[in-house]
C-alpha atoms as a PDB file:
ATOM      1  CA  UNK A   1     -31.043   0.599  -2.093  1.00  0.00           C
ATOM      2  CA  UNK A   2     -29.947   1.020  -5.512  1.00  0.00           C
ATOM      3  CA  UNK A   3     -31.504   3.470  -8.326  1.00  0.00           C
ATOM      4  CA  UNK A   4     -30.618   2.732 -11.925  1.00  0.00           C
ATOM      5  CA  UNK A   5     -29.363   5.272 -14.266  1.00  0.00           C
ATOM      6  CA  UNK A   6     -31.585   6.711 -16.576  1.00  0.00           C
ATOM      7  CA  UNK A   7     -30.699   5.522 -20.253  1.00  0.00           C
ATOM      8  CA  UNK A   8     -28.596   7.565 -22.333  1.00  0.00           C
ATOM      9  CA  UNK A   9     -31.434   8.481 -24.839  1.00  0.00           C
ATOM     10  CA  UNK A  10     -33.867   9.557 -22.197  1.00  0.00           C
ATOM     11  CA  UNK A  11     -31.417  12.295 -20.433  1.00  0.00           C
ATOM     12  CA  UNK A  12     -31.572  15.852 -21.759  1.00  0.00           C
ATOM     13  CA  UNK A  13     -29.767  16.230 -25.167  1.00  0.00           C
ATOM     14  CA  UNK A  14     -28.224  19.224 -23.644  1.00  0.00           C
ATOM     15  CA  UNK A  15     -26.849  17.134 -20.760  1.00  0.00           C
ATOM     16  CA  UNK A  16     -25.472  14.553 -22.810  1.00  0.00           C
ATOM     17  CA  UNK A  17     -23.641  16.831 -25.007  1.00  0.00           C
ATOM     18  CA  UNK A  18     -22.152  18.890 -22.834  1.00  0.00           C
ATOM     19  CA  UNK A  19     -21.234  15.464 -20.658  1.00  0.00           C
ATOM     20  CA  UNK A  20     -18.925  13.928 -24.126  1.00  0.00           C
ATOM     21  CA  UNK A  21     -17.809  17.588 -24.575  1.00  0.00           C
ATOM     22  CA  UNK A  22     -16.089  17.622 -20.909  1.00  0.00           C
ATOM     23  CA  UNK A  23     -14.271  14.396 -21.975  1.00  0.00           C
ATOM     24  CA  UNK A  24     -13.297  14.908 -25.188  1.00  0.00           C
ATOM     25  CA  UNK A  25     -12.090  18.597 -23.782  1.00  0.00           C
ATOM     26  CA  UNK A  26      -9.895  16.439 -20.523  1.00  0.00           C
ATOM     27  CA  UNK A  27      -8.273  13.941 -22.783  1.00  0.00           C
ATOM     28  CA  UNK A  28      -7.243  17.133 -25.557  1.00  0.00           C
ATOM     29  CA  UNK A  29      -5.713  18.816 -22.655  1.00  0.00           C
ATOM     30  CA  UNK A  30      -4.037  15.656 -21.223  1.00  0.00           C
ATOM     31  CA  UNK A  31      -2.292  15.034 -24.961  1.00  0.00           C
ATOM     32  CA  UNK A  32      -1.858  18.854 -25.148  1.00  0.00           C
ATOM     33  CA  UNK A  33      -3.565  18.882 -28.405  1.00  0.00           C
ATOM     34  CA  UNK A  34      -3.665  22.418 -30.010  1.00  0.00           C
ATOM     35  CA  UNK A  35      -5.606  24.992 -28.578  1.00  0.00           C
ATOM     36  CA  UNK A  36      -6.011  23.444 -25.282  1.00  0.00           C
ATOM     37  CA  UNK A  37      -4.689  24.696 -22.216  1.00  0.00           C
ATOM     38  CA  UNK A  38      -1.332  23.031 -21.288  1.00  0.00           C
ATOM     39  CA  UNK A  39      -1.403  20.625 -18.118  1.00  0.00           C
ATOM     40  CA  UNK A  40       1.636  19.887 -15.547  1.00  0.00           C
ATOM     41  CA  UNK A  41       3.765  17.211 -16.394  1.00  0.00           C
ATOM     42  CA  UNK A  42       3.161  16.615 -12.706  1.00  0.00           C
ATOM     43  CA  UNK A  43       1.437  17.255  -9.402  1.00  0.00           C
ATOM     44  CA  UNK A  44       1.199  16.245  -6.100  1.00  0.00           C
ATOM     45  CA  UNK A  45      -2.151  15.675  -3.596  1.00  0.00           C
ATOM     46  CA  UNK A  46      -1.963  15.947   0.209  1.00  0.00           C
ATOM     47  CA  UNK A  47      -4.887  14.068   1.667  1.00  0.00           C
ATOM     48  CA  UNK A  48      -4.469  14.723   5.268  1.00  0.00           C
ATOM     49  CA  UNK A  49      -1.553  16.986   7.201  1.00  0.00           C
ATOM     50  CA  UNK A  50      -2.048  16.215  10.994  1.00  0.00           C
ATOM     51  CA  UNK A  51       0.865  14.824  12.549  1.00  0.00           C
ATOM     52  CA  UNK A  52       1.327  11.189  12.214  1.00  0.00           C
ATOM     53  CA  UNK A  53       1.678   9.208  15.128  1.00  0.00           C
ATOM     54  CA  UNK A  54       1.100   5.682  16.304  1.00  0.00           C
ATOM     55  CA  UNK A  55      -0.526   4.568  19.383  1.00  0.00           C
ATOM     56  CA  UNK A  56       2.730   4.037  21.356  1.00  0.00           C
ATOM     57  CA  UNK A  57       3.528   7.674  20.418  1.00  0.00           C
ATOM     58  CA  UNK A  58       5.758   7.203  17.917  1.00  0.00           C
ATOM     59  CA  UNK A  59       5.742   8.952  14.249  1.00  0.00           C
ATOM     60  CA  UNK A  60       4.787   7.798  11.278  1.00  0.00           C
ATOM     61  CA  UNK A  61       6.892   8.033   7.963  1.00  0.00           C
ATOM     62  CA  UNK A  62       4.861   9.927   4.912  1.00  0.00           C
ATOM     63  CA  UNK A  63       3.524   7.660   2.978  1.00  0.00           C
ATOM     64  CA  UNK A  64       3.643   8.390  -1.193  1.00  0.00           C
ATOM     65  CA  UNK A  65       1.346   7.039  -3.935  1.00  0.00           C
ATOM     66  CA  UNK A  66       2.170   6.704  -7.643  1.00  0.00           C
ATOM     67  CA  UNK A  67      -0.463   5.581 -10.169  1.00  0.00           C
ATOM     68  CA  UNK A  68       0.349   3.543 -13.364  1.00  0.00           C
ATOM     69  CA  UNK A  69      -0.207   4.659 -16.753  1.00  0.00           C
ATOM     70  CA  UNK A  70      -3.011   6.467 -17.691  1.00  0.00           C
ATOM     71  CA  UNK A  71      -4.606   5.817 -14.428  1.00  0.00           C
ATOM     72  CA  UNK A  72      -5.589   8.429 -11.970  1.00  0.00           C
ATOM     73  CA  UNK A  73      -5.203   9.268  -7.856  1.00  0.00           C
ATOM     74  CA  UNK A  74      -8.338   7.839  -7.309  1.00  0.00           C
ATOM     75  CA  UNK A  75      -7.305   4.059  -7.282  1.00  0.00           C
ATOM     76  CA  UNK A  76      -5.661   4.883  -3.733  1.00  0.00           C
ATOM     77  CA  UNK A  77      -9.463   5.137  -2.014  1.00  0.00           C
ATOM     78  CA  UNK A  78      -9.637   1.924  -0.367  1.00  0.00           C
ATOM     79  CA  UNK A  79      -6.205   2.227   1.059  1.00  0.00           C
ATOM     80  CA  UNK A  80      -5.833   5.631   2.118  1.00  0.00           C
ATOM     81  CA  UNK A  81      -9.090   5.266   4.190  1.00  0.00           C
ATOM     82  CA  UNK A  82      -7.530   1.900   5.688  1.00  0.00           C
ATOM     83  CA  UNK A  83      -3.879   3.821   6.461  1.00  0.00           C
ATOM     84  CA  UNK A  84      -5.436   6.702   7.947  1.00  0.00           C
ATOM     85  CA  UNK A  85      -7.230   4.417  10.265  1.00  0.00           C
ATOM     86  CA  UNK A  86      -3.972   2.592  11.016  1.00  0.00           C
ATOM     87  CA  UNK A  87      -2.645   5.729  11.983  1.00  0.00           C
ATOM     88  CA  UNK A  88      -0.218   7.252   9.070  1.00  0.00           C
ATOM     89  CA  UNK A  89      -1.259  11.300   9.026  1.00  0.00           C
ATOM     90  CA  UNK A  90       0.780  12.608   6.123  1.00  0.00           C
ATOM     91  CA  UNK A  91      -0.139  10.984   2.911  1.00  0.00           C
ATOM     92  CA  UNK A  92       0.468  12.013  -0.537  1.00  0.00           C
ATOM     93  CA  UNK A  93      -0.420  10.759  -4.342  1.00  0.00           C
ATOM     94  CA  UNK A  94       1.014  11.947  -7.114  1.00  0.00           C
ATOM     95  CA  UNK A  95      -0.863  12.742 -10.346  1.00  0.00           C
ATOM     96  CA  UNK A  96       0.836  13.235 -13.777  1.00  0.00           C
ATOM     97  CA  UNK A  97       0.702  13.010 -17.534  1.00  0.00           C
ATOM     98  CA  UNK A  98       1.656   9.884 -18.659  1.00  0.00           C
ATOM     99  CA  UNK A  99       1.612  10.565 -21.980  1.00  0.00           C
ATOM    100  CA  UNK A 100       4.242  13.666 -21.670  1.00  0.00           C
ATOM    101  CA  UNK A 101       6.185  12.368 -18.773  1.00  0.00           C
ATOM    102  CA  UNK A 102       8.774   9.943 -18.818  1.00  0.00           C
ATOM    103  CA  UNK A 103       9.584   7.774 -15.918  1.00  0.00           C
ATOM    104  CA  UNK A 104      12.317   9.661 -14.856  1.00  0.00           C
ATOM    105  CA  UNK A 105      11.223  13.185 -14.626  1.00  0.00           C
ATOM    106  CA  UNK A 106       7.821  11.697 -12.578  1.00  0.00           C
ATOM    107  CA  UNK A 107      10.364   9.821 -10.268  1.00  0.00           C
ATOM    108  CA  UNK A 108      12.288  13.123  -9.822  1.00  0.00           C
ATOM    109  CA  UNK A 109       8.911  14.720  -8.709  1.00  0.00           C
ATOM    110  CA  UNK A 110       8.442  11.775  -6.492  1.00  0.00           C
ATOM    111  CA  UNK A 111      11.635  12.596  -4.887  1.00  0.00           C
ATOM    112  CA  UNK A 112      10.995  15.903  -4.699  1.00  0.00           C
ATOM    113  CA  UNK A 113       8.057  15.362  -2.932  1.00  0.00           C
ATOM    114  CA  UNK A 114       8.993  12.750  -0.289  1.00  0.00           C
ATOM    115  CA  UNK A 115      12.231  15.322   0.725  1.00  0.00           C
ATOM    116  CA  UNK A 116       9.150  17.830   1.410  1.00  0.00           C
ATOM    117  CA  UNK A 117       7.318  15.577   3.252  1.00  0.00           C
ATOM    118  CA  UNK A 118       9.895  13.989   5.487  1.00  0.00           C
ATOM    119  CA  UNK A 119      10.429  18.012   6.147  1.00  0.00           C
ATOM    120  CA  UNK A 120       7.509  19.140   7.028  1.00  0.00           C
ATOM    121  CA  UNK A 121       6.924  15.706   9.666  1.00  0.00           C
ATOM    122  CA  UNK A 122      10.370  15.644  10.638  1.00  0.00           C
ATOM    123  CA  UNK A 123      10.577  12.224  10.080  1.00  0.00           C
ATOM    124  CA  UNK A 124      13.863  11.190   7.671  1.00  0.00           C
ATOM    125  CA  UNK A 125      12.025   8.291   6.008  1.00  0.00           C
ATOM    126  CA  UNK A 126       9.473   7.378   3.625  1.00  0.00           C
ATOM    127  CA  UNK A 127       6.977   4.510   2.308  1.00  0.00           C
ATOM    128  CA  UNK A 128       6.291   4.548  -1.226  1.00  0.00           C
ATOM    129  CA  UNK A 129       3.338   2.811  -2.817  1.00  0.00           C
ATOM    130  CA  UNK A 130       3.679   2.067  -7.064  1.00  0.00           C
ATOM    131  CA  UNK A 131       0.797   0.533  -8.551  1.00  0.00           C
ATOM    132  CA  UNK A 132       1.565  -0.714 -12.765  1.00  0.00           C
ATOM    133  CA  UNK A 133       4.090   1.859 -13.436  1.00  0.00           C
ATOM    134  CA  UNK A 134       4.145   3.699 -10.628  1.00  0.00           C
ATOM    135  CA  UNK A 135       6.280   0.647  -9.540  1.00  0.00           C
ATOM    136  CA  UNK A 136       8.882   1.683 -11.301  1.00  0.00           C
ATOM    137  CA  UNK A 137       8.794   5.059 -10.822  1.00  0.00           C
ATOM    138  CA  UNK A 138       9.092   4.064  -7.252  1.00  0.00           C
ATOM    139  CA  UNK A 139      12.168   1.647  -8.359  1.00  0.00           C
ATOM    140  CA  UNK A 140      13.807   4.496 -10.097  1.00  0.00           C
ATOM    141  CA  UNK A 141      13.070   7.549  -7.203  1.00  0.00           C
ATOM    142  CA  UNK A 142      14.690   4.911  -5.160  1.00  0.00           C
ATOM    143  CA  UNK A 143      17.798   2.793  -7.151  1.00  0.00           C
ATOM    144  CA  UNK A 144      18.698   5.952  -9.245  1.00  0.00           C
ATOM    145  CA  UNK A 145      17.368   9.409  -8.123  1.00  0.00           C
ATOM    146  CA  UNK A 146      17.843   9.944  -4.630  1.00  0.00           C
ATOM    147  CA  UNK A 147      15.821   7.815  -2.099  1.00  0.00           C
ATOM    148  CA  UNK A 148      18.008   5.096  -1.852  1.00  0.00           C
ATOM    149  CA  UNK A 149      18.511   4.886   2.201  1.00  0.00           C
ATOM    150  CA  UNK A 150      14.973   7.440   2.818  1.00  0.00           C
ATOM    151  CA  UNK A 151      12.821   4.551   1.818  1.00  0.00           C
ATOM    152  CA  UNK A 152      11.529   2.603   4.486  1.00  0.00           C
ATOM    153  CA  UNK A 153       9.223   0.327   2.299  1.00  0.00           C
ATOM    154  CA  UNK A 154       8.622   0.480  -1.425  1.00  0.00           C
ATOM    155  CA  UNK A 155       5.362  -2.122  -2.577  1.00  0.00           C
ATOM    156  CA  UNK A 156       5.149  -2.559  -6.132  1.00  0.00           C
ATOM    157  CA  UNK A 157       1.700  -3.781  -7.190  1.00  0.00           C
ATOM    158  CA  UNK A 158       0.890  -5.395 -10.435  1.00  0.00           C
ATOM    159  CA  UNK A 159       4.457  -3.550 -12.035  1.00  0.00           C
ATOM    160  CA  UNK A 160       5.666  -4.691 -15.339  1.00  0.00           C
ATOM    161  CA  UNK A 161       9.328  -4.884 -13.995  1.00  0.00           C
ATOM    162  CA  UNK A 162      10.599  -6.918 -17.093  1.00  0.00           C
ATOM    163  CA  UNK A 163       8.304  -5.147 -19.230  1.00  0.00           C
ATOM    164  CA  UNK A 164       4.355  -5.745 -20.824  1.00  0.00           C
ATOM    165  CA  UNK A 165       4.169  -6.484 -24.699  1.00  0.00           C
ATOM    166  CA  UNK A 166       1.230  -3.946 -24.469  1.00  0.00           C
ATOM    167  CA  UNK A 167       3.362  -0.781 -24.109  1.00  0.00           C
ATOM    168  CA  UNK A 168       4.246  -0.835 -28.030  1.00  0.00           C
ATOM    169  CA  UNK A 169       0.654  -0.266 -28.268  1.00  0.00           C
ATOM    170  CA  UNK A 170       0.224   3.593 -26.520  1.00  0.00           C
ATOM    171  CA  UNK A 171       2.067   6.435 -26.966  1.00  0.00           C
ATOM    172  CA  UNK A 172       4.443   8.684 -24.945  1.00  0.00           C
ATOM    173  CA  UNK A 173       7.821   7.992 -24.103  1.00  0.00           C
ATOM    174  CA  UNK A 174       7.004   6.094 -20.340  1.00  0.00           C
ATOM    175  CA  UNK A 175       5.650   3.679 -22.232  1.00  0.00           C
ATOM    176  CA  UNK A 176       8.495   2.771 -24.738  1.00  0.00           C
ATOM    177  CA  UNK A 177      10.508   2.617 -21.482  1.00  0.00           C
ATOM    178  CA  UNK A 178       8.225   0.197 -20.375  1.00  0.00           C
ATOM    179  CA  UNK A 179       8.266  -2.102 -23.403  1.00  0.00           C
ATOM    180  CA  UNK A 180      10.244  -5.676 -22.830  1.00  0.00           C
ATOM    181  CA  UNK A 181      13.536  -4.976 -23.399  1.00  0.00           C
ATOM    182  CA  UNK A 182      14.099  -1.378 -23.488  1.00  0.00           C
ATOM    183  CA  UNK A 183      16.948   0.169 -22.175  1.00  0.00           C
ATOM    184  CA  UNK A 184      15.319   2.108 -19.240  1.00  0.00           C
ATOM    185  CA  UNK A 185      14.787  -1.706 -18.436  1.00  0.00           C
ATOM    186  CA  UNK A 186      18.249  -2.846 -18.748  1.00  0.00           C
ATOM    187  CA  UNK A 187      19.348   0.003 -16.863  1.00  0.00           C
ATOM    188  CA  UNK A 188      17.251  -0.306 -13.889  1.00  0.00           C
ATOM    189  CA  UNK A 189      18.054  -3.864 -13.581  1.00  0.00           C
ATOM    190  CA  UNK A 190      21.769  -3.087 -13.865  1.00  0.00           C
ATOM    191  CA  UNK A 191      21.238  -1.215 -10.300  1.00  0.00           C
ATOM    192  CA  UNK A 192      20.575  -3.005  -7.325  1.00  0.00           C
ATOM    193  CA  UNK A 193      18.802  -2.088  -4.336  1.00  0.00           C
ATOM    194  CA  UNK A 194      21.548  -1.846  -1.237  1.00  0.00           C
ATOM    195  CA  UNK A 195      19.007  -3.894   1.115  1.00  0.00           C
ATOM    196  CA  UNK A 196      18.538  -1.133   3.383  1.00  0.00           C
ATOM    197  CA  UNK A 197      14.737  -0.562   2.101  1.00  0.00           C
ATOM    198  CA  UNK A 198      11.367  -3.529   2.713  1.00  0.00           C
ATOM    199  CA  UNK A 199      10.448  -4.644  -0.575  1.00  0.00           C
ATOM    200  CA  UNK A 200       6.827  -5.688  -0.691  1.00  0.00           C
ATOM    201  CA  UNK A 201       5.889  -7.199  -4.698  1.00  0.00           C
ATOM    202  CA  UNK A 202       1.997  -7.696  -5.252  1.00  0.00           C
ATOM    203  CA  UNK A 203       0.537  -9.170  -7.851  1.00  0.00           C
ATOM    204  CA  UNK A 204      -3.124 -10.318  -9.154  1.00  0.00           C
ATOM    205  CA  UNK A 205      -3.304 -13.479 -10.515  1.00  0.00           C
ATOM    206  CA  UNK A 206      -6.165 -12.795 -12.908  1.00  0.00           C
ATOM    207  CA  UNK A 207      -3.846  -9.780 -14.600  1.00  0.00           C
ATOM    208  CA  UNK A 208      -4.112  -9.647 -18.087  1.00  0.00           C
ATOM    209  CA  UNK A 209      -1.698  -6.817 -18.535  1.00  0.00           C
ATOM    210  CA  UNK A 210       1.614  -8.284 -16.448  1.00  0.00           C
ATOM    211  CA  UNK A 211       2.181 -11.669 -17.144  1.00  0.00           C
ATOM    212  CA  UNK A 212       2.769 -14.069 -14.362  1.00  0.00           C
ATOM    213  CA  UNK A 213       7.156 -13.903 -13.808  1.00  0.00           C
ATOM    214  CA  UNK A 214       6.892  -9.981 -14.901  1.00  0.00           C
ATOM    215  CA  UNK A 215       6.351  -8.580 -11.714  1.00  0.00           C
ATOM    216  CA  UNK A 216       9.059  -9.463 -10.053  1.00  0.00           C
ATOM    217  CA  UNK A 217      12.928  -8.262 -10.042  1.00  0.00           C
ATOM    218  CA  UNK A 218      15.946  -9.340  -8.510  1.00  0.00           C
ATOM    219  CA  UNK A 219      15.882  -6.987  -4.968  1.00  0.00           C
ATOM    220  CA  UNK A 220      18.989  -7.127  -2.892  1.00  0.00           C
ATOM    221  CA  UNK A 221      18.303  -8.959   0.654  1.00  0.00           C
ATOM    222  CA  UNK A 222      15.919 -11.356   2.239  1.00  0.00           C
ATOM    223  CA  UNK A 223      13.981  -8.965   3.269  1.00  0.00           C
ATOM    224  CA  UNK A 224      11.315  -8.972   0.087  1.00  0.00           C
ATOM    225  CA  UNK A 225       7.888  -9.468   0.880  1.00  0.00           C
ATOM    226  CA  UNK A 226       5.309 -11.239  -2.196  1.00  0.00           C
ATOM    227  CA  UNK A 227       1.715 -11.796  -2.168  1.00  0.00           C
ATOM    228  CA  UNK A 228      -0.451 -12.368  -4.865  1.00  0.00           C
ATOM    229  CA  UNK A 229      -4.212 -12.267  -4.541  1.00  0.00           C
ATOM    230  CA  UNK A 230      -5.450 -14.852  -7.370  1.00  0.00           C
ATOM    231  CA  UNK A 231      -8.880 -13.170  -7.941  1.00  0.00           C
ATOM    232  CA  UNK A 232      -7.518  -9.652  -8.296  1.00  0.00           C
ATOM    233  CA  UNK A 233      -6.916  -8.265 -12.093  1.00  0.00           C
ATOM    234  CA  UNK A 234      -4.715  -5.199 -13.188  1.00  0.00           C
ATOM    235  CA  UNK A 235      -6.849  -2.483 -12.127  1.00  0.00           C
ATOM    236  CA  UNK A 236      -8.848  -4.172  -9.135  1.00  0.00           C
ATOM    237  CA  UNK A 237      -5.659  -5.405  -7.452  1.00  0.00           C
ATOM    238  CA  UNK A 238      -4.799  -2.230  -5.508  1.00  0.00           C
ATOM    239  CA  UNK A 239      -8.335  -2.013  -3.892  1.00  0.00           C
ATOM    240  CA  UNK A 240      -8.812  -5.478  -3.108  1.00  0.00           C
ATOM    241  CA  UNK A 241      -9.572  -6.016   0.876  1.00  0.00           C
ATOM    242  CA  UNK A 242      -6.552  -8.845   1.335  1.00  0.00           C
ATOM    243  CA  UNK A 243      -4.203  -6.330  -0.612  1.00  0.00           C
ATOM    244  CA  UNK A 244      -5.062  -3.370   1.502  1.00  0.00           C
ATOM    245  CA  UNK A 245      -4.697  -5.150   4.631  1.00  0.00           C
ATOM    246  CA  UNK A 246      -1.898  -6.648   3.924  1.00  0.00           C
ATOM    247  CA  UNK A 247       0.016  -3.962   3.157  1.00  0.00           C
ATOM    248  CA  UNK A 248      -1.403  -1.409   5.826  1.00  0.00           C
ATOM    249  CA  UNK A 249      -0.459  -4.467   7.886  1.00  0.00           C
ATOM    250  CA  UNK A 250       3.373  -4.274   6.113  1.00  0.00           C
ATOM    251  CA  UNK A 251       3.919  -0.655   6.796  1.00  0.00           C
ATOM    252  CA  UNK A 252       3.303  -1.258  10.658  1.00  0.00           C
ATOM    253  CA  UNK A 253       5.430  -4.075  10.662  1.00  0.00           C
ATOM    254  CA  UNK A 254       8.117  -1.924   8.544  1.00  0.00           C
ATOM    255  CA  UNK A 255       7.398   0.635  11.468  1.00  0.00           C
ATOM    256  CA  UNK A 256       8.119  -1.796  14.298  1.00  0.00           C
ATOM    257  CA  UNK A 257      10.799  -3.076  12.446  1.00  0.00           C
ATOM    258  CA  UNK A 258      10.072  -6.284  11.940  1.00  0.00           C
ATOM    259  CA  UNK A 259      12.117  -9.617  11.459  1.00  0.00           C
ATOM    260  CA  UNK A 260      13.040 -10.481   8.185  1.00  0.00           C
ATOM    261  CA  UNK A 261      11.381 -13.674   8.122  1.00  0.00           C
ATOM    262  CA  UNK A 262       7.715 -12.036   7.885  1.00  0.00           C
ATOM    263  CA  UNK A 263       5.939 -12.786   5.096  1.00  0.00           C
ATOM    264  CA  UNK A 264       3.026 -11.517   2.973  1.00  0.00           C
ATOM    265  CA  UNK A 265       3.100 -14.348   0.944  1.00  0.00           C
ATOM    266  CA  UNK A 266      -0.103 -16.049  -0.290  1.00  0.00           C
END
C-alpha cells in the first residue's frame, strides 16, 4: 500500500525551510560558491568487499561505475543488486563534480581506482560501466590513460560519443568537451581501441538527450555488443530490467569468454 505525501503547504514551515535550505546549501557546495565548504573533485564508493567468485570457483573482475553529468551514484541500484546476485563481490562507483572536473582528471581517478581494485582482489582485469558521460570517461580511462589491456568489458549506456547539442547549455569544462565537435572529441576518436577489450553500446530509444547515431563510435574488432531498449529514455535507461539483465548477462559471458558472435542486440 501506498501513502501520499502530505502537500507542501500543510508540512511544518520549519520543515519546509530547512528542507530548500539543505538544497540550496548541496548545490553551493557542488559549484564551490563562496563561503561554502570545498568538495572533492572526486571520490570513490565500495559497495561490497567479499571476495568475488563465481560458482565454478573462479574470480570475478571488479566491476567500476561512472555516472554522467550531474547525475549521482545512485542510478547504479537496480544493477548493483542484480551483479551482486550474479556473483561479482568487489564493486565500485565513482562520484564527482561535474561541474569542476573535466573528463580527464575523473578518468584518471577511474584509473586510479580500478589499479586498487584489481590489487586488493588479485585479479589483473576490470569491467567498467559509463552511463551519459561516464561513457566517455570510461573511453578515455581506457584509449588514453592507462586501462587499455586491464579492461575486460567497457558498456557505454546512453553516451554522447559524437557529442549532444545540449552541452553548450551547462557549465564546467566536461561539458564543453562534450559539445559536437570539440576537440576532446576529435581526439578520442583519433585513438582506437586495440580490440583486446568487449565493447557493449546501449542506448534508449526514447532519449531525448543523445540523438539516435550519437551513441555509437567506431570500436576496433567484431567483438562490439549493441542493444537498445526502445522504451527506455536518458535517465531510465540504466535501470531498465532488459538493460540490467542484459548486461549482468554480458559480464558473465565476458567472464567465460565468450565467442565473438554473441550479441546483445535488440
Amino acid at each position: 500500500m501506498q501513502f501520499a505525501q502530505p502537500p507542501v503547504h500543510d508540512r511544518p514551515a520549519h520543515r519546509v525551510t530547512d528542507g530548500l535550505r539543505r538544497r540550496s546549501l548541496t548545490v553551493a557546495q557542488w559549484l564551490r560558491l563562496p563561503g561554502t565548504a570545498t568538495t572533492p573533485e572526486c571520490a570513490s564508493i565500495r559497495y561490497w568487499d567479499r571476495q568475488p567468485s563465481h560458482a565454478d570457483g573462479r574470480d570475478l573482475a571488479p566491476v567500476l561505475f561512472v555516472h554522467g553529468y550531474a547525475g549521482t551514484e545512485h542510478i547504479w541500484r537496480p544493477l548493483r543488486s542484480a551483479l551482486t546476485d550474479a556473483g561479482f563481490g568487489h564493486l565500485v562507483a565513482l562520484r564527482y563534480n561535474a561541474f569542476r572536473a573535466d573528463i580527464h582528471q575523473i578518468a584518471d581517478w577511474l584509473v586510479l581506482q580500478a589499479r586498487r581494485s584489481m590489487e586488493a582482489t588479485g585479479v589483473a582485469r576490470v569491467h567498467l560501466i559509463g552511463h551519459s558521460m561516464g561513457g566517455l570517461v570510461v573511453r578515455d580511462a581506457v584509449q588514453n590513460r592507462g586501462l587499455r589491456g586491464l579492461t575486460n568489458t567497457a558498456i557505454t549506456i546512453a553516451t554522447p560519443h559524437t557529442g549532444t547539442a545540449l552541452a553548450r547549455l551547462v557549465p564546467g569544462p566536461a561539458a564543453r568537451q562534450m559539445q559536437p565537435g570539440s576537440q576532446f572529441l576529435i581526439d578520442l576518436e583519433r585513438v582506437r581501441t586495440d580490440g583486446r577489450t568487449r565493447w557493449v553500446i546501449v542506448h534508449g530509444g526514447a532519449d531525448r538527450v543523445v540523438r539516435a547515431g550519437a551513441e555509437t563510435f567506431g570500436a576496433a574488432g567484431t567483438d562490439v555488443l549493441a542493444m537498445r531498449e526502445s522504451a527506455a529514455g536518458h535517465g531510465s535507461i540504466a535501470r531498465h530490467p532488459v538493460v540490467v539483465s542484459g548486461i549482468v548477462s554480458a559480464l558473465l559471458s565476458s567472464e567465460r569468454d565468450a565467442a565473438p558472435g554473441f550479441s546483445l542486440a535488440a
